[in-house]
N, C-alpha and C. Protein backbone atom coordinates (compact mmCIF):
# COMPACT_ATOMS: atom_id res chain seq x y z
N UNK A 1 16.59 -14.63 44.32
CA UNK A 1 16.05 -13.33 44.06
C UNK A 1 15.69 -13.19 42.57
N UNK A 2 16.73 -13.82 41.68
CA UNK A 2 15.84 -13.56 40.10
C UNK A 2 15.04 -14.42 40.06
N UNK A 3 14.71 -15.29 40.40
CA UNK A 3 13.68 -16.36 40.21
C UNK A 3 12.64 -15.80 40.88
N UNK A 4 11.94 -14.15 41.66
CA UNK A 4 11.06 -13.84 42.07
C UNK A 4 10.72 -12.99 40.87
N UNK A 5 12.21 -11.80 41.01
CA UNK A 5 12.06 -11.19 39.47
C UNK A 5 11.60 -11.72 38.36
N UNK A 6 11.82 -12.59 37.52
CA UNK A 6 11.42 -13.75 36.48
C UNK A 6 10.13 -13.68 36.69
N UNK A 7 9.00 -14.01 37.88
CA UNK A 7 7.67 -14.64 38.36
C UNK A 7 7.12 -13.07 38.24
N UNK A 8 7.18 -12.31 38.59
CA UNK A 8 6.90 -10.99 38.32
C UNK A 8 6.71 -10.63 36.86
N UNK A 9 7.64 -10.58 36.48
CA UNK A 9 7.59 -9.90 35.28
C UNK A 9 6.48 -11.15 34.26
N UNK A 10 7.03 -12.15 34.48
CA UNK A 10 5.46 -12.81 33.87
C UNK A 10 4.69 -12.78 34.55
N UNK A 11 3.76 -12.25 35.01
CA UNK A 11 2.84 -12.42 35.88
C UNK A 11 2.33 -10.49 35.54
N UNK A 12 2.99 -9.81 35.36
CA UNK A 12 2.97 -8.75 34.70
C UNK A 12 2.99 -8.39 33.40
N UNK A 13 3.36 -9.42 32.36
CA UNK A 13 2.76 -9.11 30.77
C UNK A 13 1.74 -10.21 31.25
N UNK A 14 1.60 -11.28 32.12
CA UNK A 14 -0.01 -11.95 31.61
C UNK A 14 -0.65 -10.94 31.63
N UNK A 15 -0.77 -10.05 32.82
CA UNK A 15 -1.92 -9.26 33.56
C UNK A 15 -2.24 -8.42 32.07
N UNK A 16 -1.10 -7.74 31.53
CA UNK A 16 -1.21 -6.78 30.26
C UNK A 16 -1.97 -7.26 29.00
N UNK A 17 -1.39 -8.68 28.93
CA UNK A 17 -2.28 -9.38 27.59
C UNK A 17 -3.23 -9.51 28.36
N UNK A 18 -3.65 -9.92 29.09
CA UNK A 18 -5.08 -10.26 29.50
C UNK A 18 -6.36 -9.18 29.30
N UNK A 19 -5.47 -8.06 29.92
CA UNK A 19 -6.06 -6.31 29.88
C UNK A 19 -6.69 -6.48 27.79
N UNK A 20 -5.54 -6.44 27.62
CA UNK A 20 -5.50 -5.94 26.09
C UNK A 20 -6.88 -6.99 25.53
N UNK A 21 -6.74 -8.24 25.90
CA UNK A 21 -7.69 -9.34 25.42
C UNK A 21 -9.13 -8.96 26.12
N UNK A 22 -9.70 -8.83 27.01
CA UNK A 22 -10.82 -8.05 27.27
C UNK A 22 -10.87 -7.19 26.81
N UNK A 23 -10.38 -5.97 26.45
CA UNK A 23 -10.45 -4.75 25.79
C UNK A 23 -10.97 -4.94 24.14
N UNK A 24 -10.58 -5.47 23.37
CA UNK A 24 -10.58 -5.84 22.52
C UNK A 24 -11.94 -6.80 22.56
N UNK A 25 -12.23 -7.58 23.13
CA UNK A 25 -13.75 -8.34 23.11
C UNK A 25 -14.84 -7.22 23.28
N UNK A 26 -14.35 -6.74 24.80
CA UNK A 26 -15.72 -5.56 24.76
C UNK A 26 -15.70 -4.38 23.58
N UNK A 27 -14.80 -4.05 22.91
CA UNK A 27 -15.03 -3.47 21.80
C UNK A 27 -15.62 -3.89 21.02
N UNK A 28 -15.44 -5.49 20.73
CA UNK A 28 -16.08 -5.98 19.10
C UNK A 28 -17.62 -6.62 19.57
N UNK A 29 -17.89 -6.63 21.17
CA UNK A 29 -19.69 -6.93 21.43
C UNK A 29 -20.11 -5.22 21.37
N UNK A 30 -19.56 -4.59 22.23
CA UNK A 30 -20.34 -3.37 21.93
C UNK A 30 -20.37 -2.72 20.53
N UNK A 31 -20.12 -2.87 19.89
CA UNK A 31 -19.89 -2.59 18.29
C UNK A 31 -21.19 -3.34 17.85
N UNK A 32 -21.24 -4.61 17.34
CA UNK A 32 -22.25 -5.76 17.54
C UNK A 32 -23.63 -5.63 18.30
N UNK A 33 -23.36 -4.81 19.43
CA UNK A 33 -24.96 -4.31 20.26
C UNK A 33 -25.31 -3.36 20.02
N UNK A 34 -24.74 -2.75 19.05
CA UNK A 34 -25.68 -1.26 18.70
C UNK A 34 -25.80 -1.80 17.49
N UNK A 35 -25.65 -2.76 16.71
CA UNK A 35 -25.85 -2.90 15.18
C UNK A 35 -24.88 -2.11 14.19
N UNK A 36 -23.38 -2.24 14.73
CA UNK A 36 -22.44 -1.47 13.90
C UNK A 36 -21.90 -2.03 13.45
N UNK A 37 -21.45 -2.23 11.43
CA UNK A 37 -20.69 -3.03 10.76
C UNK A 37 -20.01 -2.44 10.44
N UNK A 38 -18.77 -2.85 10.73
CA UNK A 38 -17.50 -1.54 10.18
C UNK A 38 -17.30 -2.11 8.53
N UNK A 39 -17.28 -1.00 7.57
CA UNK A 39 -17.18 -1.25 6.19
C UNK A 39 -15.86 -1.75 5.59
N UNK A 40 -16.25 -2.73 5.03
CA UNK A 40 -15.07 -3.38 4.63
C UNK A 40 -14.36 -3.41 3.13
N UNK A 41 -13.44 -2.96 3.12
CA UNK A 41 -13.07 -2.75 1.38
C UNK A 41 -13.53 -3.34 0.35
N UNK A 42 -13.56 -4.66 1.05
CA UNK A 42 -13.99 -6.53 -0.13
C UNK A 42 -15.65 -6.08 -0.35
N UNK A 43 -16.18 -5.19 0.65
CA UNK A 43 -17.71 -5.02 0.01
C UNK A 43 -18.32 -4.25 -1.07
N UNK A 44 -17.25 -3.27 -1.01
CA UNK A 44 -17.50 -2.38 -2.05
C UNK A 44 -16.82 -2.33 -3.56
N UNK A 45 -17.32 -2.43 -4.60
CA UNK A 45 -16.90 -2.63 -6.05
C UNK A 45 -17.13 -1.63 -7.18
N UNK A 46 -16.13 -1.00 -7.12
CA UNK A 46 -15.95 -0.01 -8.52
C UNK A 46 -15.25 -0.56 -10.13
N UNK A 47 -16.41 0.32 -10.52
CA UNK A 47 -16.52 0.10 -12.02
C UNK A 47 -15.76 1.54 -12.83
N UNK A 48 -15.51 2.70 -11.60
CA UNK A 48 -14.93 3.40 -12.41
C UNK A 48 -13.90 4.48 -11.56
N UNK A 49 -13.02 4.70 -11.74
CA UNK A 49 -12.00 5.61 -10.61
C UNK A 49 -11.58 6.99 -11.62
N UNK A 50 -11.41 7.75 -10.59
CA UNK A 50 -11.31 9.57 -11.03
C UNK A 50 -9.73 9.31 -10.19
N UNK A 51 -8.98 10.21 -11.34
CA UNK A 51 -7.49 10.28 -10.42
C UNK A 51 -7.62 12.11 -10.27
N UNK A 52 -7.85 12.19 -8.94
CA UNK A 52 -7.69 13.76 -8.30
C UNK A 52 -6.99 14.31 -8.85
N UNK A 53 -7.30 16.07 -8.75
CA UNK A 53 -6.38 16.96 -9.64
C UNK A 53 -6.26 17.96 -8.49
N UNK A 54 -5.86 19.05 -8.60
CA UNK A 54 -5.15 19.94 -7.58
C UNK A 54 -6.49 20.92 -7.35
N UNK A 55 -7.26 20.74 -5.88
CA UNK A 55 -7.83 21.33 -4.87
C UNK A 55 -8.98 20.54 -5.13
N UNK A 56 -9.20 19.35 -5.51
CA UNK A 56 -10.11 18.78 -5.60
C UNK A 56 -10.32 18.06 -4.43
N UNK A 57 -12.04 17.71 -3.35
CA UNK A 57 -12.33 17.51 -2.51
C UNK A 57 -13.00 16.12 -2.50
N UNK A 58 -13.14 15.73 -1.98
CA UNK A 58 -14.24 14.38 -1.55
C UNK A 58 -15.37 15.13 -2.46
N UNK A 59 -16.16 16.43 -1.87
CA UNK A 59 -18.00 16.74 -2.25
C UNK A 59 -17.34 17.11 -3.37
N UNK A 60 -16.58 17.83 -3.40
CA UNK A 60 -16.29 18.46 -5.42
C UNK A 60 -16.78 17.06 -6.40
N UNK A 61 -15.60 16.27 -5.94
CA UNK A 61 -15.66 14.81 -6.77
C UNK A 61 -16.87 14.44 -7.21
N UNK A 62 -17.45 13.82 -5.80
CA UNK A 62 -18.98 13.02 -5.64
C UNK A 62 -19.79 14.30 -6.20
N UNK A 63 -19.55 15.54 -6.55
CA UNK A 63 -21.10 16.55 -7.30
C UNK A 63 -20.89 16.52 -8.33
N UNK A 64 -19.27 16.06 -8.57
CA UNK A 64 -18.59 16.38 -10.01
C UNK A 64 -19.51 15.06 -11.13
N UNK A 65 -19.22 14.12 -10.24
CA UNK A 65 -19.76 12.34 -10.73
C UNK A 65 -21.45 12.57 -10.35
N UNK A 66 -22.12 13.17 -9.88
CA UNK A 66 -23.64 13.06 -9.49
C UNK A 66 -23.69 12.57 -8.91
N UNK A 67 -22.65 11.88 -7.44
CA UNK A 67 -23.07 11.05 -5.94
C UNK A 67 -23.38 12.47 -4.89
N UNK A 68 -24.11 11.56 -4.30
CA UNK A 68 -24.32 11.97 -3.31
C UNK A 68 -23.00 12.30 -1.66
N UNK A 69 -22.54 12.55 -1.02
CA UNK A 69 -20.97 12.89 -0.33
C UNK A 69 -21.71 10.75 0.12
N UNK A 70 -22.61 10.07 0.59
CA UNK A 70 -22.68 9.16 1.26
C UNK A 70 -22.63 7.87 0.53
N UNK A 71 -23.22 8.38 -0.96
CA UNK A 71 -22.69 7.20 -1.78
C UNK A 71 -21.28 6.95 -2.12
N UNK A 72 -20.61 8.28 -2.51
CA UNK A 72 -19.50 8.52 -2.99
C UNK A 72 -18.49 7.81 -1.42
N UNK A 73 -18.43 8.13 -0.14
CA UNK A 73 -17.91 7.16 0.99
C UNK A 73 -18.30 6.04 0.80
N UNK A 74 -19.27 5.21 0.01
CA UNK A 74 -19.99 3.77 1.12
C UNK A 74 -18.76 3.16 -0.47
N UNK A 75 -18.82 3.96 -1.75
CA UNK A 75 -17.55 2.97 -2.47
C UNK A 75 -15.99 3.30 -2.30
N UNK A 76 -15.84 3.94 -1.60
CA UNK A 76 -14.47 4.56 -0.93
C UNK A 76 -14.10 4.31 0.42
N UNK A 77 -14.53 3.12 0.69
CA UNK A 77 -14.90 3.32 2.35
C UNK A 77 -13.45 3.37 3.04
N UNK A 78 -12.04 3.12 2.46
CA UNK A 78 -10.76 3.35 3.06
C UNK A 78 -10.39 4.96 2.96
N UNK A 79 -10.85 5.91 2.76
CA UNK A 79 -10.37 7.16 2.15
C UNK A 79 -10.81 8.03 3.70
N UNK A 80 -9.62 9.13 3.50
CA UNK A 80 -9.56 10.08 4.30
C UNK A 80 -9.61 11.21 3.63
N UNK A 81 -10.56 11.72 3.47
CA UNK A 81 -11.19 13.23 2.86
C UNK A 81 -10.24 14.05 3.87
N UNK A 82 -9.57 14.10 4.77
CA UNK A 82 -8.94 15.26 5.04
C UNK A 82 -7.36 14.96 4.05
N UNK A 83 -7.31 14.09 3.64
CA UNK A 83 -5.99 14.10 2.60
C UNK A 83 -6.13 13.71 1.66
N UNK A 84 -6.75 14.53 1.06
CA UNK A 84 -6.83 13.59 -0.61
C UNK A 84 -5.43 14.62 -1.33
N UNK A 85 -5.36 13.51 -2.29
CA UNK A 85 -3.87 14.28 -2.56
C UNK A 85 -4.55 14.16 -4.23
N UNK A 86 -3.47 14.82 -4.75
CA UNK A 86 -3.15 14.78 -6.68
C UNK A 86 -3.30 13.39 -7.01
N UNK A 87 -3.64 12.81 -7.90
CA UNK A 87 -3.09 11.69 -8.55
C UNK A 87 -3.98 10.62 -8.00
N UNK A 88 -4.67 10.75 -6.84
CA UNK A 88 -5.47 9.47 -5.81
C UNK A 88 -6.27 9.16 -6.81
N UNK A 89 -6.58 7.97 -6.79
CA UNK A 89 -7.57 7.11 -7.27
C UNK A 89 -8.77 6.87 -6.58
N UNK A 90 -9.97 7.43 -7.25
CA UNK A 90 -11.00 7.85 -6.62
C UNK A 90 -11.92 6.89 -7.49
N UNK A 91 -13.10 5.80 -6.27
CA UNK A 91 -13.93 5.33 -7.35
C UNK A 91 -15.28 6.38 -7.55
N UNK A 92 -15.45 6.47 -8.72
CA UNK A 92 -16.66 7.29 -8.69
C UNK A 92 -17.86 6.36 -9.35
N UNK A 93 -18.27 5.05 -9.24
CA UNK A 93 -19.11 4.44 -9.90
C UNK A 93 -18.82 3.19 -9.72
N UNK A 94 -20.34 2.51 -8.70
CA UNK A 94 -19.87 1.74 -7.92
C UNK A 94 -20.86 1.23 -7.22
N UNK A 95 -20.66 0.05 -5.91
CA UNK A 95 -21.82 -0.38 -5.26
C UNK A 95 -21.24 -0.86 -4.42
N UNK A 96 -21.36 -0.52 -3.06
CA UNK A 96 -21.21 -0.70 -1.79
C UNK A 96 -21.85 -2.11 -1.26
């Protein structure tokens, strides 16, 4: 009887990795078939960083520096504008 149990339960994480391993392919072709490159930190290079001050925003920043909100993301591309905090290190001058 455990030796059915045993065959089961592997036979039940293959099925799961297997799930997870297709899942993960059709994500990274359909990504790839619409022409989507997810931005990668190593692409983007700053020459100059703003450390946030208290109620300061993503657009404040980028109008503050003369970017545009899309330039100011394409050299920030890890940042979450819903949390920018005090003190963050912001590049403001730069090339994606």
């Amino acid at each position: 009887m455990a030796h059915q149990t045993n065959n089961a339960f592997f036979f039940k994480l293959a099925l799961v990795l297997s799930l997870v391993l297709m899942m993960s392919i059709a994500e990274s072709v359909n990504l790839r078939a619409v022409g989507f490159k997810k931005q990668d930190a190593a692409d983007a290079v700053c020459n100059s960083v703003h450390g946030t001050e208290s109620d300061e925003t993503c657009s404040s920043v980028a109008q503050e520096f003369n970017l545009s909100l899309d330039e100011f993301l394409a050299i920030n591309p890890n940042i979450n504008c819903d949390s920018v905090f005090v003190g963050q290190r912001l590049c403001v001058d730069g090339s994606a």
